[in-house]
C-alpha atoms as a PDB file:
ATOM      1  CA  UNK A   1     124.247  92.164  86.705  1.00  0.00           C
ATOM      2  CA  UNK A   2     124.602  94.894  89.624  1.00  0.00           C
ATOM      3  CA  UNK A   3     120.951  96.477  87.876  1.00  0.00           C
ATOM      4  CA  UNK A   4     119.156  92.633  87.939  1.00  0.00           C
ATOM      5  CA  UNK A   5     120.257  92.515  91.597  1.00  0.00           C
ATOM      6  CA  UNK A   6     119.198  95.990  92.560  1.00  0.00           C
ATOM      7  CA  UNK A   7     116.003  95.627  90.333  1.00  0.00           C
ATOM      8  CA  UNK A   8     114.955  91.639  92.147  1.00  0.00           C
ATOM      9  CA  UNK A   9     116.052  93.110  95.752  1.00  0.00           C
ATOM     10  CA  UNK A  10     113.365  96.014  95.212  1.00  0.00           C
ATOM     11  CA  UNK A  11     111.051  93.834  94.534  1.00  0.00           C
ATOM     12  CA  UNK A  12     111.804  91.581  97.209  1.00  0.00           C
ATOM     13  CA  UNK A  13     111.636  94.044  99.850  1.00  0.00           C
ATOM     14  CA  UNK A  14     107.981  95.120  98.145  1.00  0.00           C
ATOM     15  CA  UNK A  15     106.976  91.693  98.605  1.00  0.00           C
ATOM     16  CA  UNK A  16     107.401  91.188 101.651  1.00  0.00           C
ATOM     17  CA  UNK A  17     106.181  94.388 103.211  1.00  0.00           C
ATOM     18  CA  UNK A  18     102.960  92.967 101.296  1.00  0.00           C
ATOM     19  CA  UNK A  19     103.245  89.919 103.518  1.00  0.00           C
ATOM     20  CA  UNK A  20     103.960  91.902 106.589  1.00  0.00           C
ATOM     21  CA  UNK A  21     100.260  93.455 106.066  1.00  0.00           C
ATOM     22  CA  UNK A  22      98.965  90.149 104.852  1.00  0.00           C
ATOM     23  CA  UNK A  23     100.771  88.396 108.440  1.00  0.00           C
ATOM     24  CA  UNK A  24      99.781  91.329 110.539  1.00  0.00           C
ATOM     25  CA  UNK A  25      97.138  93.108 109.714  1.00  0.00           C
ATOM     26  CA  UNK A  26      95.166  90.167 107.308  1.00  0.00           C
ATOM     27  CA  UNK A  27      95.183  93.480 104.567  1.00  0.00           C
ATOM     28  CA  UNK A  28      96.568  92.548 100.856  1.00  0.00           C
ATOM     29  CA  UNK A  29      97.726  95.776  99.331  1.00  0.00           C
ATOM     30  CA  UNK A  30      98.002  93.966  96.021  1.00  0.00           C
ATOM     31  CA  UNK A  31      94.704  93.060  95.936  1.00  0.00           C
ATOM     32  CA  UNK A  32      93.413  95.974  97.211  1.00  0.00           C
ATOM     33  CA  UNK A  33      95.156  98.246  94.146  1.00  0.00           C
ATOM     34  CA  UNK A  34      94.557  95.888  91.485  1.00  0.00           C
ATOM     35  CA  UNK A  35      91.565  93.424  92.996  1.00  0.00           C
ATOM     36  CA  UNK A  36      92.105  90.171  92.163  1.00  0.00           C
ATOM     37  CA  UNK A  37      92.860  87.924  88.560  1.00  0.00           C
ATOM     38  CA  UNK A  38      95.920  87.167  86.532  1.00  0.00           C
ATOM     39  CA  UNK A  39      97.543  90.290  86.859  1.00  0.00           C
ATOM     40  CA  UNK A  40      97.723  89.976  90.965  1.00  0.00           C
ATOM     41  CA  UNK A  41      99.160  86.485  90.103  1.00  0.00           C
ATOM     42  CA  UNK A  42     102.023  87.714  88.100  1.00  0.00           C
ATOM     43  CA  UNK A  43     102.975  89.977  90.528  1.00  0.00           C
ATOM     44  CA  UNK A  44     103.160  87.473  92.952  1.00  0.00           C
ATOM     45  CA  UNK A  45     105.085  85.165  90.425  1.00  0.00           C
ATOM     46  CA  UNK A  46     107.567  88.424  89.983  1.00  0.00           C
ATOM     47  CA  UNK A  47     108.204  88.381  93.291  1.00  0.00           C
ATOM     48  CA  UNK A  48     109.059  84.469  93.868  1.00  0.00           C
ATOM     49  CA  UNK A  49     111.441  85.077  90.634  1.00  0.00           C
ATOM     50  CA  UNK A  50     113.186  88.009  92.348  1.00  0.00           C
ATOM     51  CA  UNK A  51     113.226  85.612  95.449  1.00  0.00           C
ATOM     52  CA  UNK A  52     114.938  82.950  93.049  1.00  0.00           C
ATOM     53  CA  UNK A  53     117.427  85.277  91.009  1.00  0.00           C
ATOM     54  CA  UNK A  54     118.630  86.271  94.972  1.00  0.00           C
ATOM     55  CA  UNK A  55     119.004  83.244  96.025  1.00  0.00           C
ATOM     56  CA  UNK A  56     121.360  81.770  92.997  1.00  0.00           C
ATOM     57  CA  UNK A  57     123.351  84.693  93.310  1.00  0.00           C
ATOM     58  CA  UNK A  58     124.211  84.202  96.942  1.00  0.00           C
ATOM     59  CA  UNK A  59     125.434  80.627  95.955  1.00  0.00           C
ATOM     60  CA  UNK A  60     126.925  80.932  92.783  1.00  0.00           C
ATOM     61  CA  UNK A  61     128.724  84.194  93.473  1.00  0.00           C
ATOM     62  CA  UNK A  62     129.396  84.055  97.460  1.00  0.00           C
ATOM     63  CA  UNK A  63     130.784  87.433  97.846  1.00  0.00           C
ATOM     64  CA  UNK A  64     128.944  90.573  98.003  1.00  0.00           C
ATOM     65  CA  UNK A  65     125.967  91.135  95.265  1.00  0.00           C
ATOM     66  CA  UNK A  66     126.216  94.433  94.212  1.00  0.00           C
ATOM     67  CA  UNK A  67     130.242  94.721  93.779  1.00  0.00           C
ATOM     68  CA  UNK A  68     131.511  95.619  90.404  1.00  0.00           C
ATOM     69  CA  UNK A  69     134.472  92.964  90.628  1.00  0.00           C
ATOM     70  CA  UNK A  70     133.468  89.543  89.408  1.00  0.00           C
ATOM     71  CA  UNK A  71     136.182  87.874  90.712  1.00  0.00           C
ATOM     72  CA  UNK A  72     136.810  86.211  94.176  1.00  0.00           C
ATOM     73  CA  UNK A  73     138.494  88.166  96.855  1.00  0.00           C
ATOM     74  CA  UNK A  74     140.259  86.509  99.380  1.00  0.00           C
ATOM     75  CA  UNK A  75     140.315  88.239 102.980  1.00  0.00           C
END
């Protein structure tokens, strides 16, 4: 689980440094590597995924993501 987590953060923070140049700079580095078509599109589904897997981790697991103890800690 600690890999998935590792693996979906990396490509979140990818993501959105693409968006950064997209916001800023109106420059897609995805489409600039790979031009456009399906394979630009699955990157971009790859990222909402990562975006997803995040996101149900923070709610189901509320505690730190990349801890090797499953179980709730109690502070």
């Amino acid at each position: 689980m600690i890999i998935a987590n590792i693996i979906a953060l990396c490509v979140l923070i990818l993501g959105s440094f693409n968006w950064l140049l997209v916001g800023v700079f109106s420059w897609n580095l995805l489409t600039w590597i790979f031009g456009t078509g399906v394979f630009v599109r699955i990157l971009y589904a790859l990222v909402g995924l990562a975006g997803i897997w995040m996101l149900i981790q923070l709610c189901v697991r509320r505690q730190r993501l990349f801890s090797k103890d499953d179980t709730m800690q109690n502070k």
